[in-house]
Each structure stands twice: as C-alpha cells, then as structure tokens.
C-alpha atoms as a PDB file:
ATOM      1  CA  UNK A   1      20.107 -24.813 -21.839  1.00  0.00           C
ATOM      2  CA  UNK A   2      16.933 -26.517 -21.865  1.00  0.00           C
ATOM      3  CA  UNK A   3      16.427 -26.162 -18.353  1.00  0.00           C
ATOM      4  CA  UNK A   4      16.699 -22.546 -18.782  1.00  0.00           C
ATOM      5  CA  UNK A   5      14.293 -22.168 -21.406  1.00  0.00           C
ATOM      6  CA  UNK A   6      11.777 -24.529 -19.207  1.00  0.00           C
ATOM      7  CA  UNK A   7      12.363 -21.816 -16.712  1.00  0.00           C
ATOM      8  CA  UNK A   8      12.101 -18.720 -19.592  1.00  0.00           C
ATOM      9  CA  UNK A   9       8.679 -20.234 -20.782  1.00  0.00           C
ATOM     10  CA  UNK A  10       7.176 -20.766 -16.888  1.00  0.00           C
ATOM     11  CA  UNK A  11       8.152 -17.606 -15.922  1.00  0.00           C
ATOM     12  CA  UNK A  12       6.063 -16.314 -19.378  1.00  0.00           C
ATOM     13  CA  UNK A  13       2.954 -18.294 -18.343  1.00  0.00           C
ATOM     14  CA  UNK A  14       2.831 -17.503 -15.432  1.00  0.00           C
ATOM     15  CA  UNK A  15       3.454 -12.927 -15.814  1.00  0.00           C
ATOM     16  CA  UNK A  16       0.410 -13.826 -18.500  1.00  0.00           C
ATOM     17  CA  UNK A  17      -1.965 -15.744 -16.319  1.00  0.00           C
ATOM     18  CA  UNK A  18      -1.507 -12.691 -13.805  1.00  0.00           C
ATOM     19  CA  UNK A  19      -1.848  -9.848 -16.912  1.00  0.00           C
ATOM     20  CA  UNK A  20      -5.210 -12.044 -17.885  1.00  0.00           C
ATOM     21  CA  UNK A  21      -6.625 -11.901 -13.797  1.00  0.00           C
ATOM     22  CA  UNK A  22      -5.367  -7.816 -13.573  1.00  0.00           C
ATOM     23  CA  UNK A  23      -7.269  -7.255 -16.626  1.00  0.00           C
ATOM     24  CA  UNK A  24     -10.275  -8.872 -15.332  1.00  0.00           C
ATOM     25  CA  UNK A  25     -10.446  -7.343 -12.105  1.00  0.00           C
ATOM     26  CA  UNK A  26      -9.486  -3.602 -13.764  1.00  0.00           C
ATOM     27  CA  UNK A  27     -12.635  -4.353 -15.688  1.00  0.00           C
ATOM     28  CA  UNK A  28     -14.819  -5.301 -12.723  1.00  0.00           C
ATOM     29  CA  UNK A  29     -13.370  -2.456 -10.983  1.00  0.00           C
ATOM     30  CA  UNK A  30     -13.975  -0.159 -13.862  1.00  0.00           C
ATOM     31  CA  UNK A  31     -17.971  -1.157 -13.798  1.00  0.00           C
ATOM     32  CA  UNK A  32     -18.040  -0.473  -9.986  1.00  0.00           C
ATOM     33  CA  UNK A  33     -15.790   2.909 -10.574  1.00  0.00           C
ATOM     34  CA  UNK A  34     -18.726   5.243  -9.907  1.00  0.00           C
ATOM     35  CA  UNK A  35     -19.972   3.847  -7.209  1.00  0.00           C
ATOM     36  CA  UNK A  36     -16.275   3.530  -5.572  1.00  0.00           C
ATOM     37  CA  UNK A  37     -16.215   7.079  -6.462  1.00  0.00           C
ATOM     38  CA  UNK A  38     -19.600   7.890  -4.440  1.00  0.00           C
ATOM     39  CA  UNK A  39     -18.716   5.718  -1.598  1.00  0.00           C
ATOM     40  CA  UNK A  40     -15.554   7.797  -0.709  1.00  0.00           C
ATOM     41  CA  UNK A  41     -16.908  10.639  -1.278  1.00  0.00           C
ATOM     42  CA  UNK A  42     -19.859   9.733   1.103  1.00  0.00           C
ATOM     43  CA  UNK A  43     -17.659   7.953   3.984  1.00  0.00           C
ATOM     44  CA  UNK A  44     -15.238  10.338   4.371  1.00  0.00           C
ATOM     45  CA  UNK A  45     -17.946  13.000   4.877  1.00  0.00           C
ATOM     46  CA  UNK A  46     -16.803  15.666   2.457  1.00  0.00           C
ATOM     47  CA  UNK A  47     -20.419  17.297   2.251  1.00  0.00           C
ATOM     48  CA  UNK A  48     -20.267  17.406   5.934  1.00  0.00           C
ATOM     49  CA  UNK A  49     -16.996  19.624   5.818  1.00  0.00           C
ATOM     50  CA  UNK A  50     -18.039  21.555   3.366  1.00  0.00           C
ATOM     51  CA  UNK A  51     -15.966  20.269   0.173  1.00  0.00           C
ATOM     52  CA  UNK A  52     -17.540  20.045  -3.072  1.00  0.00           C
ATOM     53  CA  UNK A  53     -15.378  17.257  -5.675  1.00  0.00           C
ATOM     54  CA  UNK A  54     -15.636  18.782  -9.075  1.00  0.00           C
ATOM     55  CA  UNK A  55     -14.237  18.299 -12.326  1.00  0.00           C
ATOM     56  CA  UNK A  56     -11.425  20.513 -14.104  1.00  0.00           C
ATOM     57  CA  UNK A  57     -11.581  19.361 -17.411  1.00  0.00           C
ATOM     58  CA  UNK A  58     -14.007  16.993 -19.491  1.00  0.00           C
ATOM     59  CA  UNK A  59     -12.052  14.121 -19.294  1.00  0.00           C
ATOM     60  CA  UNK A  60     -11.528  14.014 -16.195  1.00  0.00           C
ATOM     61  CA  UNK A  61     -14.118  11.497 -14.592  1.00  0.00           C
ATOM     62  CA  UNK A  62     -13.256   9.351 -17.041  1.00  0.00           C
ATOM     63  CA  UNK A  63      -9.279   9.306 -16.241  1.00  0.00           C
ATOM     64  CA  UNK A  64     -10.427   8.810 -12.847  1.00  0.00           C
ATOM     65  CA  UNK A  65     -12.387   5.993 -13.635  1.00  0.00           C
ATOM     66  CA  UNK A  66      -9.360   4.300 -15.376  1.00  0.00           C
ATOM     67  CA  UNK A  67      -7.590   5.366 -11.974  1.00  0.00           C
ATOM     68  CA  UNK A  68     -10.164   3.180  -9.894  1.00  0.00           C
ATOM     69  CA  UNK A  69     -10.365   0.188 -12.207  1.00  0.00           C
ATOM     70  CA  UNK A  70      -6.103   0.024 -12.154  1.00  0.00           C
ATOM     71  CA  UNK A  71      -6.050   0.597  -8.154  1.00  0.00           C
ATOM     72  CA  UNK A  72      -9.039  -2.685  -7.843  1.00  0.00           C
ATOM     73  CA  UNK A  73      -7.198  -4.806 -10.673  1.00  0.00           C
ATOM     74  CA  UNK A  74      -3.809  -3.798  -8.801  1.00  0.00           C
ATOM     75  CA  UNK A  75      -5.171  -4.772  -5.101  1.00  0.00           C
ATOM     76  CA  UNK A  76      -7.471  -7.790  -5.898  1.00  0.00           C
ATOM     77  CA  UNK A  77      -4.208  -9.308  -8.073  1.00  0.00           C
ATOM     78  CA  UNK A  78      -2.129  -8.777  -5.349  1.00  0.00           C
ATOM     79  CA  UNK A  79      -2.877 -12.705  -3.667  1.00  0.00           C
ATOM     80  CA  UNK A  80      -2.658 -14.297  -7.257  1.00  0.00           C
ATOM     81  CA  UNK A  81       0.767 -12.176  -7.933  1.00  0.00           C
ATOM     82  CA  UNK A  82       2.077 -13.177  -4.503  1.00  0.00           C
ATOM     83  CA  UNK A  83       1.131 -16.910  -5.393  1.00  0.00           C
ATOM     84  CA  UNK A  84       2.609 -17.303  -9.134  1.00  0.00           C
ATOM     85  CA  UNK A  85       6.343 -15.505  -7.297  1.00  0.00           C
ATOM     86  CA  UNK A  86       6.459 -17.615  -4.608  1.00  0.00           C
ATOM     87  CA  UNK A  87       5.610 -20.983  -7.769  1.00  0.00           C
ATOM     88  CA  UNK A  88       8.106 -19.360  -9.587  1.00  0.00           C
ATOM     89  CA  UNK A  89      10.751 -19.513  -7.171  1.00  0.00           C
ATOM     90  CA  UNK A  90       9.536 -22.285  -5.236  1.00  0.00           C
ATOM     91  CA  UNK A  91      12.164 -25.090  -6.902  1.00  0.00           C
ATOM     92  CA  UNK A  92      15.127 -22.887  -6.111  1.00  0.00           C
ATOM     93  CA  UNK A  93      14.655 -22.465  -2.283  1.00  0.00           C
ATOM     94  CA  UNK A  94      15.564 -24.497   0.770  1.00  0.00           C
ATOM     95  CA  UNK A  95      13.712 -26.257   3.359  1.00  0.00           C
ATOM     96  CA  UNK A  96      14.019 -23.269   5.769  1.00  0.00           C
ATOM     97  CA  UNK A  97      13.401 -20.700   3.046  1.00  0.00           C
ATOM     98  CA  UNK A  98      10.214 -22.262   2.475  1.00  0.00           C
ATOM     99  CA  UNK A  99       9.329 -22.733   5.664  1.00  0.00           C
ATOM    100  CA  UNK A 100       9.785 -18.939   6.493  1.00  0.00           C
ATOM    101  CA  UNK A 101       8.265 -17.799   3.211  1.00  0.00           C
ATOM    102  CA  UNK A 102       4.746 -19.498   4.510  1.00  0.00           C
ATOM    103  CA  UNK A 103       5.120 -18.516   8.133  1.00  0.00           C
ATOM    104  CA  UNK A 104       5.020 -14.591   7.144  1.00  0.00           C
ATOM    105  CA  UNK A 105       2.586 -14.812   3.701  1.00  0.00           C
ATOM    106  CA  UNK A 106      -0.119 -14.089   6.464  1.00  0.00           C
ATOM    107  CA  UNK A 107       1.427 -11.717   8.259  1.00  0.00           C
ATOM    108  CA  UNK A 108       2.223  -9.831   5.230  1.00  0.00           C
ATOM    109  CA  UNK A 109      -1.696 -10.068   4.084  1.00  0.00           C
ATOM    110  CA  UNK A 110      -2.836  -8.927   7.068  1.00  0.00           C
ATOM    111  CA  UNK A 111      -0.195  -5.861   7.978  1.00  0.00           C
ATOM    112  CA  UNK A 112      -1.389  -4.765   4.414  1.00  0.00           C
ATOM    113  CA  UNK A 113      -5.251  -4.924   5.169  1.00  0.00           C
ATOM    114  CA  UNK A 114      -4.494  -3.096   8.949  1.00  0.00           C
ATOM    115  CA  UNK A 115      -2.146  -0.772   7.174  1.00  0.00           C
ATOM    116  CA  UNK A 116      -5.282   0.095   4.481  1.00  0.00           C
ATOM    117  CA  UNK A 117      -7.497   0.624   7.046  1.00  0.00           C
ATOM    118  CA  UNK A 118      -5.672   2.446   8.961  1.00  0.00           C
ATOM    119  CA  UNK A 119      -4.779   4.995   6.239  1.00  0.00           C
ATOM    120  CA  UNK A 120      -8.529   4.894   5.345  1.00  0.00           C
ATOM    121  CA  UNK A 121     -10.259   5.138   9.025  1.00  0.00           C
ATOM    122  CA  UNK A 122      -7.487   7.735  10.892  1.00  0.00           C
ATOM    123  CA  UNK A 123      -4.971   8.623   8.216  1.00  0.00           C
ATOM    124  CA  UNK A 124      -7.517   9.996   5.542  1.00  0.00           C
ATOM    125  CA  UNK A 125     -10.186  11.333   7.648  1.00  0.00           C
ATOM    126  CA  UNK A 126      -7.219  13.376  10.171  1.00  0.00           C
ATOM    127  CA  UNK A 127      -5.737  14.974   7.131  1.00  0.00           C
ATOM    128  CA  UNK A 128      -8.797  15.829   4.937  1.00  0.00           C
ATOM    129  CA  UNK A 129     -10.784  17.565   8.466  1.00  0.00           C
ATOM    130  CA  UNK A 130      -7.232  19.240   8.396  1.00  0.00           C
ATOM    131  CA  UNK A 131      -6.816  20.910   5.154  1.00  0.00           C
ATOM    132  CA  UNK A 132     -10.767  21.925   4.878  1.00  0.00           C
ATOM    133  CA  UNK A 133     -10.552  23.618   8.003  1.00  0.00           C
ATOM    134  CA  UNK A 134      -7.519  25.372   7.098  1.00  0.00           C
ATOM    135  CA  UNK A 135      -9.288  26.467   3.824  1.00  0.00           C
ATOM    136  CA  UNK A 136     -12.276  27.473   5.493  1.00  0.00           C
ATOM    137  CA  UNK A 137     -10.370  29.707   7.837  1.00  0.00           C
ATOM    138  CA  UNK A 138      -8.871  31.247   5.166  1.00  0.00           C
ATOM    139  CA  UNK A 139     -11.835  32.237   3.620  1.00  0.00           C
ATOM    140  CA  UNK A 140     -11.396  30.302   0.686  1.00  0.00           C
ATOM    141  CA  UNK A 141     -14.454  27.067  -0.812  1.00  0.00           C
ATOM    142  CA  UNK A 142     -12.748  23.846  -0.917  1.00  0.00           C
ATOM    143  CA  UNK A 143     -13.781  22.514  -4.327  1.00  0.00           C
ATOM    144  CA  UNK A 144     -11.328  19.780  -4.638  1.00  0.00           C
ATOM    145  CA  UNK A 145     -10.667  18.272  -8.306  1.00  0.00           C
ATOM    146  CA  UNK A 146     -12.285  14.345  -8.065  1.00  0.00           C
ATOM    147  CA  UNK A 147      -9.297  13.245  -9.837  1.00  0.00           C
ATOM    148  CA  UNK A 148      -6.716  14.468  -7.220  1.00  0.00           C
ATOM    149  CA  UNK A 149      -8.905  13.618  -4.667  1.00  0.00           C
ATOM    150  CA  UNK A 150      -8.910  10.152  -5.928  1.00  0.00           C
ATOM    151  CA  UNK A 151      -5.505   9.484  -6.347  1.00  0.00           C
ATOM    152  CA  UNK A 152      -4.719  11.285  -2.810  1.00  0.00           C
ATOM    153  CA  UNK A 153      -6.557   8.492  -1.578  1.00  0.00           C
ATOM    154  CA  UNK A 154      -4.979   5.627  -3.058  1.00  0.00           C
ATOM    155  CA  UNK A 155      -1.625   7.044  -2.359  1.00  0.00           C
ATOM    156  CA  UNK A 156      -2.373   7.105   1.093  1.00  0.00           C
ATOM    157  CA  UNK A 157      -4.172   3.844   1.115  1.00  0.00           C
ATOM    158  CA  UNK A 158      -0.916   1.549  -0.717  1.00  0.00           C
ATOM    159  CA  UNK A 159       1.860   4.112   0.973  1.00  0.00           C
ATOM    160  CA  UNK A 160       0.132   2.493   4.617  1.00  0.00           C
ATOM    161  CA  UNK A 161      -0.300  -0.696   3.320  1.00  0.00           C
ATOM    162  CA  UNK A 162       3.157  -0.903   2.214  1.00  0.00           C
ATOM    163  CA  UNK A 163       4.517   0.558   5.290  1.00  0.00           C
ATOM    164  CA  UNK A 164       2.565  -1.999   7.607  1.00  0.00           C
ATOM    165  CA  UNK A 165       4.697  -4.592   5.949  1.00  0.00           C
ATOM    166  CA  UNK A 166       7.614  -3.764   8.022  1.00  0.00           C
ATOM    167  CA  UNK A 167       7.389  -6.313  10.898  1.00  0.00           C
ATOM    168  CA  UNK A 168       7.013  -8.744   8.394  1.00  0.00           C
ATOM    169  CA  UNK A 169       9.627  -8.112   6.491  1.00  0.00           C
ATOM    170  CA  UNK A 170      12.296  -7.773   9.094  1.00  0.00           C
ATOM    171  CA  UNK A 171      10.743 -11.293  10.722  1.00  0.00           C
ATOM    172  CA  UNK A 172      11.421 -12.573   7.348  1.00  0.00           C
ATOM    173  CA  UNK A 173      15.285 -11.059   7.132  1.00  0.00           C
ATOM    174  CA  UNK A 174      16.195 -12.613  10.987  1.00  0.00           C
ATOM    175  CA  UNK A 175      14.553 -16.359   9.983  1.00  0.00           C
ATOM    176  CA  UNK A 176      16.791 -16.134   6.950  1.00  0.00           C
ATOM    177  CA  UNK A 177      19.295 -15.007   8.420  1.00  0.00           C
ATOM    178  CA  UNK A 178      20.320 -12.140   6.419  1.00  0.00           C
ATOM    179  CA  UNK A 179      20.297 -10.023   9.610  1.00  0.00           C
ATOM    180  CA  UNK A 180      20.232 -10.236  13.430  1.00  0.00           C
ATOM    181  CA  UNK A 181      18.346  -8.031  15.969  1.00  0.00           C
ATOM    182  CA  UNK A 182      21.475  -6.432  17.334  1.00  0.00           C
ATOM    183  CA  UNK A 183      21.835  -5.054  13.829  1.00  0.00           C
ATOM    184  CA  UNK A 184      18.665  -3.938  13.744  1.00  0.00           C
ATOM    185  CA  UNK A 185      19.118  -2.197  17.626  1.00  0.00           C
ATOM    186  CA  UNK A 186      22.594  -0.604  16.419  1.00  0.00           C
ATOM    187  CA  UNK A 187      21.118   0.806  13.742  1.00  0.00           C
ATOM    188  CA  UNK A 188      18.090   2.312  14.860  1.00  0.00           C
ATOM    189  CA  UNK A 189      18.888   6.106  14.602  1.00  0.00           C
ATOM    190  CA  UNK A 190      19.491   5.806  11.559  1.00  0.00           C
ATOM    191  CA  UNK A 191      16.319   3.641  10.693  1.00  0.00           C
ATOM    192  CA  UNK A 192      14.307   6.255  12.025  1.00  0.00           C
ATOM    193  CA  UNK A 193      15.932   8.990   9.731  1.00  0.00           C
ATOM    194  CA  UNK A 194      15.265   6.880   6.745  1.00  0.00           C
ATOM    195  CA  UNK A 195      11.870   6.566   7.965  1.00  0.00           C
ATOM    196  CA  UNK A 196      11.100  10.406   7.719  1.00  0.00           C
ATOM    197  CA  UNK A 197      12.842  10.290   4.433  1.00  0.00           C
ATOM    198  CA  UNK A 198      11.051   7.258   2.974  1.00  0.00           C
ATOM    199  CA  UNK A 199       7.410   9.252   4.285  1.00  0.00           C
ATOM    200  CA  UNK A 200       8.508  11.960   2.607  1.00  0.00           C
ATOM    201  CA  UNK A 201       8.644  10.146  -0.986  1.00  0.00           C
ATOM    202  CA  UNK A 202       5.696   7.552  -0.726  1.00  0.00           C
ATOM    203  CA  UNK A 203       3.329  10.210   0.994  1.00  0.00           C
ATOM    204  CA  UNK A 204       1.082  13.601  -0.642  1.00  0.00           C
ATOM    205  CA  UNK A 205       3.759  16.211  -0.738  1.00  0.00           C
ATOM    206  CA  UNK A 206       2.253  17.838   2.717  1.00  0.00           C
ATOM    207  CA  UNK A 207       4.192  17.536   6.299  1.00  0.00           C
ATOM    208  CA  UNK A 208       1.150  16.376   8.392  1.00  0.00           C
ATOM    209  CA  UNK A 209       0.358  13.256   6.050  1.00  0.00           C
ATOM    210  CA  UNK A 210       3.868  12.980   6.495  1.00  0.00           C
ATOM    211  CA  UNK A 211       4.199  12.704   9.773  1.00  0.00           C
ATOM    212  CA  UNK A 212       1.139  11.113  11.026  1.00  0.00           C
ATOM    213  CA  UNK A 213       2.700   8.171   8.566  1.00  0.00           C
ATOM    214  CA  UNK A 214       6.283   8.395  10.168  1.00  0.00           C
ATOM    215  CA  UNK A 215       5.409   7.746  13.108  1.00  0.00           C
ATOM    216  CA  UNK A 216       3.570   4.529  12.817  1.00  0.00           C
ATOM    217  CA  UNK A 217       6.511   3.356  10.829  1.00  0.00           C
ATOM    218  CA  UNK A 218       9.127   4.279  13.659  1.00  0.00           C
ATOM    219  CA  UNK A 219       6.297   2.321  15.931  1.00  0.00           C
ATOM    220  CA  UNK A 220       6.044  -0.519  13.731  1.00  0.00           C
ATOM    221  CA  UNK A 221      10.142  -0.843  13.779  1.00  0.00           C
ATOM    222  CA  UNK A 222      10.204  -1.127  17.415  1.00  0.00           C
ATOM    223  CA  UNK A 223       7.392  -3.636  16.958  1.00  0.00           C
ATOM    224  CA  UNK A 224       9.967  -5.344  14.526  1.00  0.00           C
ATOM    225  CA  UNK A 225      12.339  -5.643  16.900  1.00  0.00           C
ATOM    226  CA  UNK A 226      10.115  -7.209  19.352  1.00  0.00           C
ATOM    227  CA  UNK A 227       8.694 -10.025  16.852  1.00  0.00           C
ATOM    228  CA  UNK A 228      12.485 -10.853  15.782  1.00  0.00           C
ATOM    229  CA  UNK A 229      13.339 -11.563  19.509  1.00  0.00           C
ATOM    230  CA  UNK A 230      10.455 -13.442  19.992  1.00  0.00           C
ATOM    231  CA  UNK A 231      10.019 -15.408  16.548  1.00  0.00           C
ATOM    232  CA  UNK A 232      12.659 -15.268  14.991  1.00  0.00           C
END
C-alpha cells in the first residue's frame, strides 16, 4: 500500500511540475501573442492575396490571444511532458522497453517538427491561395475572422505534427513486439481507409485540407513499413 501511494504522490509532483512549466510558457506565449499574430499574418502573405483578418466581435483578439499563449505553453511543454511520462514509467519497464523508448524519442521530436513545417510551408500556404482564389472568383472580399484564422492554423499545424508521428510509432510497435510487418502489409487497405477517415476528423472540415493531409499519411505508412523491415 505504501508503494502505491509513493507512486500516487510521484505521479502528483510530477502532472504539477508540468502544470507550473505550461503556465509559464502560456504566459511567455501570451506576451509574444501579437506579434505571433503579425508574423502569420505576414508569412503566409494574406495582403498579397487579397485577405483582410478582421475582428467579429470585441472580444475577439483577446480570445485569440488566449488561443496563442495555450498553443506556445502546449508545444514548448511538449519535451518536459514527454520527459516526466517516460520518469514516471521508467521503474516499470524492461531492458528492451527502455531501450526502444530512447531509440524513437528522436524520431518522434523530429517527425513532429517536419510534420509542423510541413503543414506550415506547403499545407497552409496550398490551401489558403486555394480558398482566396475561389472567393475572389466568386466575386466575393475575403475578410477572414483573426480568430478562425488562428485556430485554422494551429489545427493544421498539430493535425501534421501528429500525423508525422506515424513511422515512429509503428517502429516503436515492431521493437516491442506488439506487431510484425506482415501485419502491417495484410492490413494495408484497410490502413489507408482509416487514414481518409482519421483526416477527415483531425483536419478543417474542407476536402482539399483533407486530402493534401491523407496522402502524406498513406506515404508515411509505406515509409513505416520500410523502417520496420529495416530497424526493427
């Protein structure tokens, strides 16, 4: 029993060390809001396609500042969240558990960071020239609200990020051994169905953001395949 409470009062310290570092990094990204605001605005050339980010009710800009600060607490606590789980469960696991666990950590920070960028650099920019366009040739001004505009962006942004994390993951599985390639070959049709499915809840409810993600997921399963044959 008082093993368990040993475990009970870790597991406490440890989900309020990472509240104390999200709430510190929600503040710093709550100071640099505006400017995060003005950056994306600027990057992803919206003045160049002729949309104008407004606000649709007066509290707006200030809801989407509380939107930045959570997504910059949320991202920059993502290492120290990672760190305190893996503590956590660190006494319970094997050699080999271990072992695999700290093989794929960097593959798992780095699929995010390509996945971000990727949303951000082809994702984003693909889908935005898209949309205006379509506006434009519909005779209609694209005066986008800032808040959806915002949170359009961090969707995309985590739903890639996430996504990306596939090789990893299946890497992971096959070291673990809690599947084998040939299950992951038999059961590729039906992988790729999921896929659409699974773009179609973590994505903006529109088919091309939907698709352009799909596909790099059915991509990066094939790439799974290939780094469980060779790695795992």
């Amino acid at each position: 029993m008082e093993t368990v409470l040993e475990h009970l009062d870790d597991l406490r310290s440890r989900i309020i060390k990472i509240i104390v570092f999200f709430g510190a990094f929600s503040v710093l990204g709550y100071i640099l809001s505006g400017r995060i605001i003005r950056y994306l605005s600027e990057s992803l050339l919206l003045k160049d396609l002729g949309v104008r980010l407004i606000v649709t009710h007066p509290v707006e800009f200030f809801y989407t500042e509380l939107n930045v600060a959570v997504f910059v607490g949320f991202v920059l606590s993502l290492p120290i969240i990672a760190y305190y789980i893996y503590g956590f469960l660190k006494p319970g696991m094997s050699k080999k558990e271990r072992k695999a666990v700290k093989v794929s950590v960097p593959a798992f920070a780095g699929l995010f960071v390509i996945g971000v960028l990727f949303a951000y650099f082809v994702i984003l920019r693909v889908v935005i020239w898209f949309f205006s366009e379509l506006a434009m040739t519909g005779g209609v001004e694209n005066l986008w609200g800032i808040g959806n505009f915002i949170s359009f962006v961090f969707l995309t942004c985590i739903s890639l990020g996430i996504v990306f994390q596939l090789p990893a993951v299946s890497l992971l599985l096959v070291r673990l051994g809690v599947i084998s390639i040939e299950t992951l070959k038999e059961n590729r049709g039906f992988v790729i169905v999921g896929v659409f499915l699974l773009s179609a809840l973590i994505t903006p409810p529109d088919p091309l953001t939907q698709v352009l993600v799909a596909l790099p997921m059915v991509i990066l399963f094939e790439i799974s395949i290939l780094c469980a044959r060779f790695f795992g």
